[in-house]
Each structure stands twice: as C-alpha cells, then as structure tokens.
PDB file of N, CA and C in Angstrom:
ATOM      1  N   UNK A   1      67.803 112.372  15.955  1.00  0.00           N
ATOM      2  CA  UNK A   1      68.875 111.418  16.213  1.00  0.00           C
ATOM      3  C   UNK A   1      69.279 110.777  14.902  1.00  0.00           C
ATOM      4  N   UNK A   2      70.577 110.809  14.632  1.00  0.00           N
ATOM      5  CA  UNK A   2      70.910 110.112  13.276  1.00  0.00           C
ATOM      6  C   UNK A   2      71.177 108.995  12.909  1.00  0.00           C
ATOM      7  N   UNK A   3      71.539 107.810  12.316  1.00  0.00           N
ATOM      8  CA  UNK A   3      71.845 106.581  12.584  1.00  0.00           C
ATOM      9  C   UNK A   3      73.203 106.178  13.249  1.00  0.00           C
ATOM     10  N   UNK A   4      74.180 107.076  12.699  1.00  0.00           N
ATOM     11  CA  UNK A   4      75.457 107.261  14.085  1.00  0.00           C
ATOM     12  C   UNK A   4      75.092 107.328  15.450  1.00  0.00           C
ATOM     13  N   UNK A   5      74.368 108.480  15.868  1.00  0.00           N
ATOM     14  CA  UNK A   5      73.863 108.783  17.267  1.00  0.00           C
ATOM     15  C   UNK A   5      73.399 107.428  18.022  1.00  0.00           C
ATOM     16  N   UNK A   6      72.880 106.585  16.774  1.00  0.00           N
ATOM     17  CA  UNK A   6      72.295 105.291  17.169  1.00  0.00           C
ATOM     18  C   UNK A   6      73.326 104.109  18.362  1.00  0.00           C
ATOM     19  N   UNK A   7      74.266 104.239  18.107  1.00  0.00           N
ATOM     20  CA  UNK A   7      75.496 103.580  19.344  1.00  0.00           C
ATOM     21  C   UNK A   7      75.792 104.392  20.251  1.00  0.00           C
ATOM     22  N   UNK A   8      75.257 105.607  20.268  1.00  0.00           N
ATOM     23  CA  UNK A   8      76.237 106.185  21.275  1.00  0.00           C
ATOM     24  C   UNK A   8      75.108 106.612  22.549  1.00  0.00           C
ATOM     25  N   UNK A   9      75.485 105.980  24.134  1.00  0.00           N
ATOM     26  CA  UNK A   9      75.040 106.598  25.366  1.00  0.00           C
ATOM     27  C   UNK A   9      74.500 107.689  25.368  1.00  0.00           C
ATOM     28  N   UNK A  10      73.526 108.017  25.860  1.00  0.00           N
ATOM     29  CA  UNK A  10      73.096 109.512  26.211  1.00  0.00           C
ATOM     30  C   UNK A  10      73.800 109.963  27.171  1.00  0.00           C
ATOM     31  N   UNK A  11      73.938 111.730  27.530  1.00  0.00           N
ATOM     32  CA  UNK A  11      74.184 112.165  28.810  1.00  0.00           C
ATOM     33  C   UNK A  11      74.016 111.699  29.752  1.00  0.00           C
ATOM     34  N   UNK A  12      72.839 111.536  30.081  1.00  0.00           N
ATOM     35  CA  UNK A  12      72.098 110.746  31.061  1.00  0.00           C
ATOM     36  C   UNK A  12      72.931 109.729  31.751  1.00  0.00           C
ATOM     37  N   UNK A  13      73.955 108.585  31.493  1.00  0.00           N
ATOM     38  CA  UNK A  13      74.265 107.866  31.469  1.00  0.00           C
ATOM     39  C   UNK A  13      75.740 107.944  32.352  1.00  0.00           C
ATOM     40  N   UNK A  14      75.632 107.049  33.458  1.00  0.00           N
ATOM     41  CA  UNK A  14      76.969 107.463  34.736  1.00  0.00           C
ATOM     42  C   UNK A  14      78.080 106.349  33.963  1.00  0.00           C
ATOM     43  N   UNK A  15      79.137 107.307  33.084  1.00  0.00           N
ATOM     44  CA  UNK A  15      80.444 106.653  32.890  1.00  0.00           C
ATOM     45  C   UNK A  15      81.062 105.135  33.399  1.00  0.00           C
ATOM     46  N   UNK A  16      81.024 104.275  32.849  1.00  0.00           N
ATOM     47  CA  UNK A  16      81.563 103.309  33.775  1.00  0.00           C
ATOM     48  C   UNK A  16      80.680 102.430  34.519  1.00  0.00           C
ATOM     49  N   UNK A  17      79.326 102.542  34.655  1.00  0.00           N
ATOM     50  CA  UNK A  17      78.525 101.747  35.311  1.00  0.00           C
ATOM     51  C   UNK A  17      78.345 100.260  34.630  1.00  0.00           C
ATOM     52  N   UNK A  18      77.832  99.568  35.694  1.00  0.00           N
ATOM     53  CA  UNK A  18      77.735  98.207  34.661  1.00  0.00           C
ATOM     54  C   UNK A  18      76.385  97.810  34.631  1.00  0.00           C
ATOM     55  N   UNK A  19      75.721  97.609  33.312  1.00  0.00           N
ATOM     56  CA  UNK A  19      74.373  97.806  33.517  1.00  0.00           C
ATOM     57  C   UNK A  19      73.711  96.233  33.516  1.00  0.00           C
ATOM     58  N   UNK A  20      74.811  95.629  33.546  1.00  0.00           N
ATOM     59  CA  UNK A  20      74.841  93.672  33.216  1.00  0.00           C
ATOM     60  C   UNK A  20      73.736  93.349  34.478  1.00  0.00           C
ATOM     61  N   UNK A  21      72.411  92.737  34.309  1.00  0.00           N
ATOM     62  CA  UNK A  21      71.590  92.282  35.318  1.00  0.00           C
ATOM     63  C   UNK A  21      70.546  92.869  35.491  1.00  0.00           C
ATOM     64  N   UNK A  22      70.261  94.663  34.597  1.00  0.00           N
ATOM     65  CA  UNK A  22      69.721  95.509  34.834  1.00  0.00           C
ATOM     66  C   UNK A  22      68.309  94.988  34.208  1.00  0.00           C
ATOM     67  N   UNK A  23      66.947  95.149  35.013  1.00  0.00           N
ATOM     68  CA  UNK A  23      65.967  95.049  34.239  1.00  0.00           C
ATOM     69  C   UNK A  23      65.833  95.577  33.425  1.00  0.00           C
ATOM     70  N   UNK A  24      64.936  95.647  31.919  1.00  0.00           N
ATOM     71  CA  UNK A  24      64.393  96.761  30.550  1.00  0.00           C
ATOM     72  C   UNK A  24      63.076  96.767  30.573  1.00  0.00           C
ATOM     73  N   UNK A  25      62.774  98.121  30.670  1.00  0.00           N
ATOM     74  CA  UNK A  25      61.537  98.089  30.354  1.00  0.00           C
ATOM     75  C   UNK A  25      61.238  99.231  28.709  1.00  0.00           C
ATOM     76  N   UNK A  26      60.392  98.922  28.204  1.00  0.00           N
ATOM     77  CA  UNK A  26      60.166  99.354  26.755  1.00  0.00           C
ATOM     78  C   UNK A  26      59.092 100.335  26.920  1.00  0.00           C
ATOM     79  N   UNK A  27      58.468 101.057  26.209  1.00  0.00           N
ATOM     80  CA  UNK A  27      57.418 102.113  26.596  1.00  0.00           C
ATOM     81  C   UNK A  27      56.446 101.642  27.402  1.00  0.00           C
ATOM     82  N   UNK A  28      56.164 100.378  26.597  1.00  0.00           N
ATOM     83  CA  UNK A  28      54.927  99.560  26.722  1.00  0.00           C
ATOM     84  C   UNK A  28      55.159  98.477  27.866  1.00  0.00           C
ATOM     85  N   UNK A  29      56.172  98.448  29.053  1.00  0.00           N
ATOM     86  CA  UNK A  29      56.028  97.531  29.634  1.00  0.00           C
ATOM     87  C   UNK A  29      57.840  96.601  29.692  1.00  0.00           C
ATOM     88  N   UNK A  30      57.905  95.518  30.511  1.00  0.00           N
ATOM     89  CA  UNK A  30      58.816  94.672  30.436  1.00  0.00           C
ATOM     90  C   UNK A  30      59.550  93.851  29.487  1.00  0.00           C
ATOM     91  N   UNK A  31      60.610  93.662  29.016  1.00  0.00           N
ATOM     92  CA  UNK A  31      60.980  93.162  27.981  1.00  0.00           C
ATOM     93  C   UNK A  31      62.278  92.041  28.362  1.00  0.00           C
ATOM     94  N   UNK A  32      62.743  92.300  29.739  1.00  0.00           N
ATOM     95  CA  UNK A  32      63.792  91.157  29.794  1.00  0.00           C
ATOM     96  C   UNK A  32      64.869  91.605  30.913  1.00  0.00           C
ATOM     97  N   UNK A  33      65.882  91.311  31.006  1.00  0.00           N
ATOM     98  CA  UNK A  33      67.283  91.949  31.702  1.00  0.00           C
ATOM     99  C   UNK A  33      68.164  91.885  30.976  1.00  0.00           C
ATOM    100  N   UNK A  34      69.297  92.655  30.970  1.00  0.00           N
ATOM    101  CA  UNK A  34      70.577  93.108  30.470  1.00  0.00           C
ATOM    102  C   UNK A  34      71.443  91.852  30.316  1.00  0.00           C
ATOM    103  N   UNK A  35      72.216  91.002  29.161  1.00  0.00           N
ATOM    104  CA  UNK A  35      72.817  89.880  29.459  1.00  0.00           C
ATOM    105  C   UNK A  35      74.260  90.386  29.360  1.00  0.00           C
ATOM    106  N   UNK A  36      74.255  91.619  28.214  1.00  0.00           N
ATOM    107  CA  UNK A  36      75.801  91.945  28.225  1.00  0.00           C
ATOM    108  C   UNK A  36      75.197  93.386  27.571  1.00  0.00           C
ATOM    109  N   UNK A  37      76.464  94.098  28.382  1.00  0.00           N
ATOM    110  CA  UNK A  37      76.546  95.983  27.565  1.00  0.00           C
ATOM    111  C   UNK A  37      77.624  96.288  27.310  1.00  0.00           C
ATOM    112  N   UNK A  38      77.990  97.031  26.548  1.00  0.00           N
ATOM    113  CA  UNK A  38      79.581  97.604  25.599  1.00  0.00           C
ATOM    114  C   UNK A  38      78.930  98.813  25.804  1.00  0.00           C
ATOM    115  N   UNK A  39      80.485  99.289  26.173  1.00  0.00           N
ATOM    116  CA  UNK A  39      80.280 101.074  26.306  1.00  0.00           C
ATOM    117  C   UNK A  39      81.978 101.315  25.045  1.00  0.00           C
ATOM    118  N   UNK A  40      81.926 100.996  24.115  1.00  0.00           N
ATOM    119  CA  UNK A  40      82.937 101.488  23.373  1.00  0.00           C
ATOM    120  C   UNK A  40      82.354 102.647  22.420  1.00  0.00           C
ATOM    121  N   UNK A  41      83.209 103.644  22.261  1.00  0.00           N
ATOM    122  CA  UNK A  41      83.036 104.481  21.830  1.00  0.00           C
ATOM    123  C   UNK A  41      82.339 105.091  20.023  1.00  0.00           C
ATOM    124  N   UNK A  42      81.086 105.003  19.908  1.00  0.00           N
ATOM    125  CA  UNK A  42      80.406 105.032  18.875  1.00  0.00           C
ATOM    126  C   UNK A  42      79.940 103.704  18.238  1.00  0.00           C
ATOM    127  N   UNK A  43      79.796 103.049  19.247  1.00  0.00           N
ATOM    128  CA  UNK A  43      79.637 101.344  18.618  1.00  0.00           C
ATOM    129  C   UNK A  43      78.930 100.658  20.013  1.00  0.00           C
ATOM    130  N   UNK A  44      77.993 101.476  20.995  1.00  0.00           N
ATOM    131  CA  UNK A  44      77.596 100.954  22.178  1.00  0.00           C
ATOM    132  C   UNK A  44      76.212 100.174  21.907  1.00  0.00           C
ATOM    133  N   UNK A  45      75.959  98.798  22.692  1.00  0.00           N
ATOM    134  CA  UNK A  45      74.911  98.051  22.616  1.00  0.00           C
ATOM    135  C   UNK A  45      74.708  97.509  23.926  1.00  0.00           C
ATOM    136  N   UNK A  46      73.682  97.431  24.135  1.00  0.00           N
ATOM    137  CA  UNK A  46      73.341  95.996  25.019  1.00  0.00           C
ATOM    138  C   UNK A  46      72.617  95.111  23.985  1.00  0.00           C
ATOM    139  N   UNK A  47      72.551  93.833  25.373  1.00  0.00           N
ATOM    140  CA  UNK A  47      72.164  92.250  24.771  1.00  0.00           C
ATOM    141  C   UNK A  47      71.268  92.183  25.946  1.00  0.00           C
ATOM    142  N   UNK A  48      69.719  92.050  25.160  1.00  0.00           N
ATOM    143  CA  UNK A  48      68.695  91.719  26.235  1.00  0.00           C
ATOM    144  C   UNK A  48      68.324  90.319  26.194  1.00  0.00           C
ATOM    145  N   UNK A  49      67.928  89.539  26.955  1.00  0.00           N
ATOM    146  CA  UNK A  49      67.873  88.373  27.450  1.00  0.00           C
ATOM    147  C   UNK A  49      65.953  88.255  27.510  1.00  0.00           C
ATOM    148  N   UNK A  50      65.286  87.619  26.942  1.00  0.00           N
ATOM    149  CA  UNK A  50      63.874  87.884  26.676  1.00  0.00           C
ATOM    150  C   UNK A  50      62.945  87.396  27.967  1.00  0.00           C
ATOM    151  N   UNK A  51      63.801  86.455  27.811  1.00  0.00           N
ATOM    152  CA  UNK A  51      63.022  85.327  28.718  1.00  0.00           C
ATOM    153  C   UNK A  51      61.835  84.714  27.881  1.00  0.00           C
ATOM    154  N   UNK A  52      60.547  84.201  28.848  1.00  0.00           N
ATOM    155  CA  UNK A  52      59.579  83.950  28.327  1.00  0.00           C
ATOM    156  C   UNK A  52      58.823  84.963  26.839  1.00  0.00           C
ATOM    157  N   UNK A  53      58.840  85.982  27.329  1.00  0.00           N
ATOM    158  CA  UNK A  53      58.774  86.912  27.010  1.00  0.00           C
ATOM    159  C   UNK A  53      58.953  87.174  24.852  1.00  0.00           C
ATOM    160  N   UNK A  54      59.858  86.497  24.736  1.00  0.00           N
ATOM    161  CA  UNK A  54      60.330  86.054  22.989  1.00  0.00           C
ATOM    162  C   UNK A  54      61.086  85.106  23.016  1.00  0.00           C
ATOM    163  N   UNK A  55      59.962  83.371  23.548  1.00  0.00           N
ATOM    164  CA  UNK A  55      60.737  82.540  23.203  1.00  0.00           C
ATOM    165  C   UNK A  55      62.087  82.350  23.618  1.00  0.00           C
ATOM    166  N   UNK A  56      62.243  83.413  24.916  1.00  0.00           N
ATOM    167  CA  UNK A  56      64.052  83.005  25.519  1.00  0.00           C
ATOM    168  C   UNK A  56      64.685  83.469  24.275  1.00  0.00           C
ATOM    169  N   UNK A  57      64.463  84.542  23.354  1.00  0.00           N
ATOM    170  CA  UNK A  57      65.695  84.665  22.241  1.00  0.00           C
ATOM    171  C   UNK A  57      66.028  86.041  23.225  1.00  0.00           C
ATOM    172  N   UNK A  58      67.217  86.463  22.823  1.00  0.00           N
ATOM    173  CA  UNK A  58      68.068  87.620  22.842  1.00  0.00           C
ATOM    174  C   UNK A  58      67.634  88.365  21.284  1.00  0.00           C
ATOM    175  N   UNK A  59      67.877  89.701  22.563  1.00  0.00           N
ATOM    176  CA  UNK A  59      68.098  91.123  21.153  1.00  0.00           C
ATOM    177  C   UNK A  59      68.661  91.642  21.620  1.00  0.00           C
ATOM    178  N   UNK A  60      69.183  92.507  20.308  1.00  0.00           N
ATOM    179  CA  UNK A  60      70.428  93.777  20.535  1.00  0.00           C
ATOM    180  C   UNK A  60      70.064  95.082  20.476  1.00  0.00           C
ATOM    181  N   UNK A  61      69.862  95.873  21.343  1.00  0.00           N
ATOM    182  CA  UNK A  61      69.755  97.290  21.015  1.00  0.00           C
ATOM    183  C   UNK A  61      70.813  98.404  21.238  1.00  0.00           C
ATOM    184  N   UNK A  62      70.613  99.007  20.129  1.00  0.00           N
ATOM    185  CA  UNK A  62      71.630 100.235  20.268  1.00  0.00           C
ATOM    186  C   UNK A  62      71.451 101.487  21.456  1.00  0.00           C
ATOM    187  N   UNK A  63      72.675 101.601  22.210  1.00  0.00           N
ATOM    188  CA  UNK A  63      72.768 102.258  23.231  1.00  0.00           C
ATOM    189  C   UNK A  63      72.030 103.329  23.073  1.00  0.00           C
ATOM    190  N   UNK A  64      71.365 104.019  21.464  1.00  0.00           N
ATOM    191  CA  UNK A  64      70.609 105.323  21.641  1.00  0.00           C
ATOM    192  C   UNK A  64      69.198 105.148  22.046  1.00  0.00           C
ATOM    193  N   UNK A  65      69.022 104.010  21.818  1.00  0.00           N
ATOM    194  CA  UNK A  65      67.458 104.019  22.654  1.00  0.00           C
ATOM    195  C   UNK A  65      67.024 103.847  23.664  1.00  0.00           C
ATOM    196  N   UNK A  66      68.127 103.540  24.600  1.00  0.00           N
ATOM    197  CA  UNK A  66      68.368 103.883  26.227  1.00  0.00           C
ATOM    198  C   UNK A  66      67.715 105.707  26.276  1.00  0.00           C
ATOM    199  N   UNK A  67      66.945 105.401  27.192  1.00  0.00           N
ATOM    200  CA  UNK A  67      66.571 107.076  27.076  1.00  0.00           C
ATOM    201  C   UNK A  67      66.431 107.065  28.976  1.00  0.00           C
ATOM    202  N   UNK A  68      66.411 106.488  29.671  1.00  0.00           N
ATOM    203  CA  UNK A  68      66.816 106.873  30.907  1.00  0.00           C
ATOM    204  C   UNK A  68      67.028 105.168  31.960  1.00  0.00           C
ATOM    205  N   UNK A  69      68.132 105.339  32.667  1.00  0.00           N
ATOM    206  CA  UNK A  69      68.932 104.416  33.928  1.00  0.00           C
ATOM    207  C   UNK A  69      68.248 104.942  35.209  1.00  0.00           C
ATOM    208  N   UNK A  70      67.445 103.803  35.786  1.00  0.00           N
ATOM    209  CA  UNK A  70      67.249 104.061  37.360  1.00  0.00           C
ATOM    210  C   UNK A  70      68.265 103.269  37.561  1.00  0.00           C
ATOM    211  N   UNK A  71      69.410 103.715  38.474  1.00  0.00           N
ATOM    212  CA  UNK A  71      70.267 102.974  39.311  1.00  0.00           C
ATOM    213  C   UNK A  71      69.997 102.389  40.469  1.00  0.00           C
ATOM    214  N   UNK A  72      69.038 103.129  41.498  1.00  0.00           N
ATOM    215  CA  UNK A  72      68.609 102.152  42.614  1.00  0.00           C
ATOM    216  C   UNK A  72      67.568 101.282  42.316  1.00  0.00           C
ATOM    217  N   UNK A  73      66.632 101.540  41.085  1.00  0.00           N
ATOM    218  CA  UNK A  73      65.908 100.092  41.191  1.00  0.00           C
ATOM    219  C   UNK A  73      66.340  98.936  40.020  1.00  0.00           C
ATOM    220  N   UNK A  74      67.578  99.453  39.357  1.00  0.00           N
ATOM    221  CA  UNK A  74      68.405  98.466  38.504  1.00  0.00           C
ATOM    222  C   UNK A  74      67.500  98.375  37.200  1.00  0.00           C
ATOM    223  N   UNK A  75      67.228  99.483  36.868  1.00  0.00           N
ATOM    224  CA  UNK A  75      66.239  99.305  35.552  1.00  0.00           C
ATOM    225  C   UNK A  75      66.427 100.316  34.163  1.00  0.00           C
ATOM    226  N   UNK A  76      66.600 100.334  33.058  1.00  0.00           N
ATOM    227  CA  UNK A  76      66.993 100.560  31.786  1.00  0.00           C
ATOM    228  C   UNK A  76      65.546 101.111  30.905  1.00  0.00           C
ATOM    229  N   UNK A  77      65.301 102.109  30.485  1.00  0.00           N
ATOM    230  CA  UNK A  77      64.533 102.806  30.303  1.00  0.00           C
ATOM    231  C   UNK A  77      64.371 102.744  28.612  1.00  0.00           C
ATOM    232  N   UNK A  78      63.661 102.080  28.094  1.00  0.00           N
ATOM    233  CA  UNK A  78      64.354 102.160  26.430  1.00  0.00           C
ATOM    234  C   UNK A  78      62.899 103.022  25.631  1.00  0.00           C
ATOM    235  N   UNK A  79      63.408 103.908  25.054  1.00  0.00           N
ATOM    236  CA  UNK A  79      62.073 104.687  23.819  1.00  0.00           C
ATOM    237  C   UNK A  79      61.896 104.043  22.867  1.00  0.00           C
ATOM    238  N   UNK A  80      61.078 102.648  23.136  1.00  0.00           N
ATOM    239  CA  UNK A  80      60.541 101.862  21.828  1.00  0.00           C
ATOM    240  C   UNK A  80      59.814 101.111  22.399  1.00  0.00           C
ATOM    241  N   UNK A  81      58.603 100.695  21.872  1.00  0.00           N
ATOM    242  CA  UNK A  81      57.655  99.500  22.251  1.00  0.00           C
ATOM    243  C   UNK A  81      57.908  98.322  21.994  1.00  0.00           C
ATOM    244  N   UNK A  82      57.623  97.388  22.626  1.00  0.00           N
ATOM    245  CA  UNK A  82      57.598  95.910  22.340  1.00  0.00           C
ATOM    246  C   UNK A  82      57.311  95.179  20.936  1.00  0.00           C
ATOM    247  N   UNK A  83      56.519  95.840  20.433  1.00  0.00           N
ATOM    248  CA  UNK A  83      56.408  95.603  19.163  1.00  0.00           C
ATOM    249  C   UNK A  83      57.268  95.620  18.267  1.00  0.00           C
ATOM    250  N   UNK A  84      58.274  97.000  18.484  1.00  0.00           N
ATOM    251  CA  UNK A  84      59.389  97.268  17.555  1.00  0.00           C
ATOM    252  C   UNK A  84      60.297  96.240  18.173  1.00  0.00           C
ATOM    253  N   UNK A  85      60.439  96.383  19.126  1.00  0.00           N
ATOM    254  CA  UNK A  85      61.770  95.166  19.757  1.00  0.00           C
ATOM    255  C   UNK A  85      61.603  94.091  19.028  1.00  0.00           C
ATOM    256  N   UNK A  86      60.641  93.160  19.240  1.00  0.00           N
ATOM    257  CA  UNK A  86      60.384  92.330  19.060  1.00  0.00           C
ATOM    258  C   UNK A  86      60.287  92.215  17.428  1.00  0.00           C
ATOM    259  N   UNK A  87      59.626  93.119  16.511  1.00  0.00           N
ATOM    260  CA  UNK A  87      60.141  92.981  14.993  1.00  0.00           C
ATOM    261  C   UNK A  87      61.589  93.014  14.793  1.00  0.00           C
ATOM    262  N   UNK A  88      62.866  93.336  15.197  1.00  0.00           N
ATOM    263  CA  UNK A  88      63.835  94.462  14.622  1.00  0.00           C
ATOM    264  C   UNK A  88      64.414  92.756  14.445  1.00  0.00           C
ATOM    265  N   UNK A  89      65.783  93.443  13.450  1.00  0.00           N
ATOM    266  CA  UNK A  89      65.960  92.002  12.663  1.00  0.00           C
ATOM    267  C   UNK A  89      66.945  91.044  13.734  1.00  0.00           C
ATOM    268  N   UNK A  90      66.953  89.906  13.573  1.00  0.00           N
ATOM    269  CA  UNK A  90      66.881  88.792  14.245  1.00  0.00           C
ATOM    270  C   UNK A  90      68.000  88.536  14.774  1.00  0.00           C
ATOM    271  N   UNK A  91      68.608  88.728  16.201  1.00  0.00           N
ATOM    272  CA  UNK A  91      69.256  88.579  17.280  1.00  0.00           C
ATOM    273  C   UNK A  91      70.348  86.955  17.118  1.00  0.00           C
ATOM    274  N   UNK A  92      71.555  86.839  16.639  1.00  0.00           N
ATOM    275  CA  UNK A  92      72.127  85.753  16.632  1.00  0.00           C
ATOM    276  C   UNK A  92      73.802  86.268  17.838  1.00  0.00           C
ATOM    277  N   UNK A  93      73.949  85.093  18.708  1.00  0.00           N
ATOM    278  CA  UNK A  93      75.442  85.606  19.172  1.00  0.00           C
ATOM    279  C   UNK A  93      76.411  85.934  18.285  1.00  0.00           C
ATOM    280  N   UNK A  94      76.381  85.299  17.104  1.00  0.00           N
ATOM    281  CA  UNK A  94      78.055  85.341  16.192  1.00  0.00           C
ATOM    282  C   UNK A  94      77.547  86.340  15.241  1.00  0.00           C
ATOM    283  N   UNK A  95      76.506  87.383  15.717  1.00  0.00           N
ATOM    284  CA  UNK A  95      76.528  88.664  14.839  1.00  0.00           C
ATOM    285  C   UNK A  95      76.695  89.402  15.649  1.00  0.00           C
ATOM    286  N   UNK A  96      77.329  89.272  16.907  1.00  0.00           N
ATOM    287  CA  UNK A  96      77.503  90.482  17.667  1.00  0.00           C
ATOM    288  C   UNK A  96      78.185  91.784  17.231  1.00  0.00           C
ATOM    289  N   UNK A  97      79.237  91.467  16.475  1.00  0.00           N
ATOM    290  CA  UNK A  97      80.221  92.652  16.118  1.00  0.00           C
ATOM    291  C   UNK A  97      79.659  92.717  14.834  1.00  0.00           C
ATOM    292  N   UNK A  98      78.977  91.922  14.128  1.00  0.00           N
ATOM    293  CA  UNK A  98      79.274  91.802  12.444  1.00  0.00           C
ATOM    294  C   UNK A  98      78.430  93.306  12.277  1.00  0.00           C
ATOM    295  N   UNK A  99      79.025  94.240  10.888  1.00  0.00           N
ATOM    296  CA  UNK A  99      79.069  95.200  10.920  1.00  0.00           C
ATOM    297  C   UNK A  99      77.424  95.457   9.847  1.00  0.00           C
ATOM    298  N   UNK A 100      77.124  94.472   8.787  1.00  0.00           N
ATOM    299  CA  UNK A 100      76.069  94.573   8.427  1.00  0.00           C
ATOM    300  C   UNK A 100      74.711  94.156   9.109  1.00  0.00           C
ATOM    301  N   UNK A 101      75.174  93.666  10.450  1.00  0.00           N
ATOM    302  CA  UNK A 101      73.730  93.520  10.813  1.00  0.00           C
ATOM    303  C   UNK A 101      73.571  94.651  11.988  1.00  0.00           C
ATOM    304  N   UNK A 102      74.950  95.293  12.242  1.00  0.00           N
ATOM    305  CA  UNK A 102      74.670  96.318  13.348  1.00  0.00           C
ATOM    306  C   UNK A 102      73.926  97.742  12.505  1.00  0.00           C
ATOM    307  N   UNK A 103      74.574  97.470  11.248  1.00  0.00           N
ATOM    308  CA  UNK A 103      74.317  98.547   9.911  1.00  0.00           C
ATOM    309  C   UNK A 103      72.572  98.017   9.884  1.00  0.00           C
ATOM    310  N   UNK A 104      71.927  97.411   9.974  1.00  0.00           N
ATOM    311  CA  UNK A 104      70.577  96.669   9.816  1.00  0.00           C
ATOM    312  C   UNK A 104      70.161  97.162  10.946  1.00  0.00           C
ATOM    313  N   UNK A 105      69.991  96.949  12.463  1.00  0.00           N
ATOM    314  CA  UNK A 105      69.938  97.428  13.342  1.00  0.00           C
ATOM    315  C   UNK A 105      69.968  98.724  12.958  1.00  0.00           C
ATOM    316  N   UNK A 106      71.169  99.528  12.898  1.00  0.00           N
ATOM    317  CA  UNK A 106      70.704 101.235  12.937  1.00  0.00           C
ATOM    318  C   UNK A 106      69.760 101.380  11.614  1.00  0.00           C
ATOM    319  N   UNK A 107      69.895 101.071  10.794  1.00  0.00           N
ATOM    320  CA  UNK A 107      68.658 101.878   9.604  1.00  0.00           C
ATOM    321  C   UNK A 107      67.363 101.359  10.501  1.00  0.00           C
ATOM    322  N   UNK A 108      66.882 100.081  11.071  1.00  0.00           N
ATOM    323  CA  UNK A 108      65.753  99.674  11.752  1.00  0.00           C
ATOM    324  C   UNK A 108      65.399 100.617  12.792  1.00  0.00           C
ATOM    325  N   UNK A 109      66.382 101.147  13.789  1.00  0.00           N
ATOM    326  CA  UNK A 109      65.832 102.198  14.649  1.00  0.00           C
ATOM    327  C   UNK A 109      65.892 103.569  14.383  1.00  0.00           C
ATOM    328  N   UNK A 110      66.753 103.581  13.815  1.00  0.00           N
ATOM    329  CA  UNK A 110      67.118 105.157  13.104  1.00  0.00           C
ATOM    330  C   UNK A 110      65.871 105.611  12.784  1.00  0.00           C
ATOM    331  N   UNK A 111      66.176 107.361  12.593  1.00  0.00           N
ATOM    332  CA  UNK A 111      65.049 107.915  11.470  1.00  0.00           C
ATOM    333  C   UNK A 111      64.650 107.229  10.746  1.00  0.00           C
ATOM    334  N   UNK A 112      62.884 106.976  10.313  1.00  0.00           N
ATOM    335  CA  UNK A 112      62.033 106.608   9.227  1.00  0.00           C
ATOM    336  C   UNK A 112      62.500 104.916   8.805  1.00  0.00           C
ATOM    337  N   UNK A 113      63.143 104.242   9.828  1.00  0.00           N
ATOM    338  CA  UNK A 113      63.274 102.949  10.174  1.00  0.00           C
ATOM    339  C   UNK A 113      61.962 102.600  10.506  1.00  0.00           C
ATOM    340  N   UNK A 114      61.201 101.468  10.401  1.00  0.00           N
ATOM    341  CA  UNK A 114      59.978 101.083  11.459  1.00  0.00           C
ATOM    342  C   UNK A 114      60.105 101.128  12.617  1.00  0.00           C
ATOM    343  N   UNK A 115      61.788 100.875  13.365  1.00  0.00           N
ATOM    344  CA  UNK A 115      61.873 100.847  14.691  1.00  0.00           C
ATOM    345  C   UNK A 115      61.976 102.436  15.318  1.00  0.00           C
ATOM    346  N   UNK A 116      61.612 102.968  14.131  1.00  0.00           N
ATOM    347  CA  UNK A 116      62.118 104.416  15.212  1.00  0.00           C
ATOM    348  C   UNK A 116      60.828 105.455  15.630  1.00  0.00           C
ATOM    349  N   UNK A 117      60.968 105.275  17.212  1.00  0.00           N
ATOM    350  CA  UNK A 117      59.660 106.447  17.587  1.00  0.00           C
ATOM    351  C   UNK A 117      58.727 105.589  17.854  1.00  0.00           C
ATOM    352  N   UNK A 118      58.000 106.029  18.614  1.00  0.00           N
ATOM    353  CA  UNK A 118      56.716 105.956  19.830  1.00  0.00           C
ATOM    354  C   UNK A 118      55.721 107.037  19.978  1.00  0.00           C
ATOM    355  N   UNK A 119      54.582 107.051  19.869  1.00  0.00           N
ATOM    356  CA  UNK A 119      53.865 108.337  20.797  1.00  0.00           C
ATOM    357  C   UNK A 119      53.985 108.795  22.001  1.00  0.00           C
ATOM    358  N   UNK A 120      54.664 108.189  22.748  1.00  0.00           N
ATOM    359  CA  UNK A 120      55.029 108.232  24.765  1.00  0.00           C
ATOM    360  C   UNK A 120      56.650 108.852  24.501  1.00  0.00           C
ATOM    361  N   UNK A 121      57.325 108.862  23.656  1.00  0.00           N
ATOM    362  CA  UNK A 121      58.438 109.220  23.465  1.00  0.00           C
ATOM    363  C   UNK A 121      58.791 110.597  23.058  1.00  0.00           C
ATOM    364  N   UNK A 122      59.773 111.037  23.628  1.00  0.00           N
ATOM    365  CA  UNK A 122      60.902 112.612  22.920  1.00  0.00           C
ATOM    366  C   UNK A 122      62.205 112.088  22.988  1.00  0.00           C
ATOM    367  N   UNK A 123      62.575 112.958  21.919  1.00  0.00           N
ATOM    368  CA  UNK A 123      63.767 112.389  21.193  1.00  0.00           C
ATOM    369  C   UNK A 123      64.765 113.815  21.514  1.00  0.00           C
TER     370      UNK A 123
END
C-alpha cells in the first residue's frame, strides 16, 4: 500500500454508506465510534471519537486502514493496534483538511511509518 493508497476506501466498502456512529475496533480491541467520515475521492478519512479510552481526544485515520465494515453490527474494522492509534500525530479539529498534517498522517501509516502494520494483519 503506498502513501496515496493511504485515503482511499477499499473494495470492500458499500458506496455511499454512512459510517457516522459506527463502532472501531483496532486489531487489539476497541478504540471509540465514528464522529465524522469523508468519502471524497483520494483524500478519505474518518474522525474517531475516543471516549474514555484517550482522554475523550479524537483521531484521524486514513480511509486505508479500514480493512473491513460489518454493516449489521455497525462496526469498522481498522489494521492497526491501539498503540499505533494512539501514538500517530496529534488529532486537532482545525487540522482537518490542513494538508501537512494529513501529509504527517500518511508517512505515519504508510510503508516503514511506525504506524504501518501489525502481526494479525494482511495488506
């Protein structure tokens, strides 16, 4: 997966769904629900909502680490551990669009990023 690939939906993924409310779970377990998702084209993210979980902060992950959607039990499948979530660089609202921290974000999950890859994971 390349750092482009990094925004963009997998196959996997039903056109048009709204994934806003959806639980996440990370390799390792629970990480929060969905607060907001963008499906624009090569630039896709959600905004996870931590809860207790990190201090109630929000993070952003890039739509490529979605690696599988249960639709009937409302849950978001992501190939990364809690650990990486929880390192990757630091979640503010008024960086939502900004282009160097989404650029920060993909080198972090991308190839040979710290955030990229799991042992429980295929890519």
């Amino acid at each position: 997966m390349s750092t482009a690939d990094m925004w963009t939906y997998r196959e996997t993924m039903t056109p048009g769904s709204d994934l806003s409310g959806f639980d996440v779970e990370a390799s390792d377990g629970g990480i929060g629900n969905i607060d907001e998702a963008t499906y624009d084209v090569g630039s896709s993210f959600i905004v996870v909502d931590t809860g207790p979980w990190i201090f109630g902060k929000k993070v952003m992950l890039p739509a490529g680490v979605i690696n599988t959607v249960d639709y009937d039990d409302r849950k978001v499948f992501v190939n990364r551990t809690k650990d990486q979530i929880k390192n990757a660089p630091e979640f503010d609202d008024d960086m939502l669009r900004d282009d160097s921290y989404r650029s920060s974000l993909g080198t972090y999950y991308g190839p040979g990023g710290p955030g990229y890859g799991d042992s429980g994971s295929t890519y």
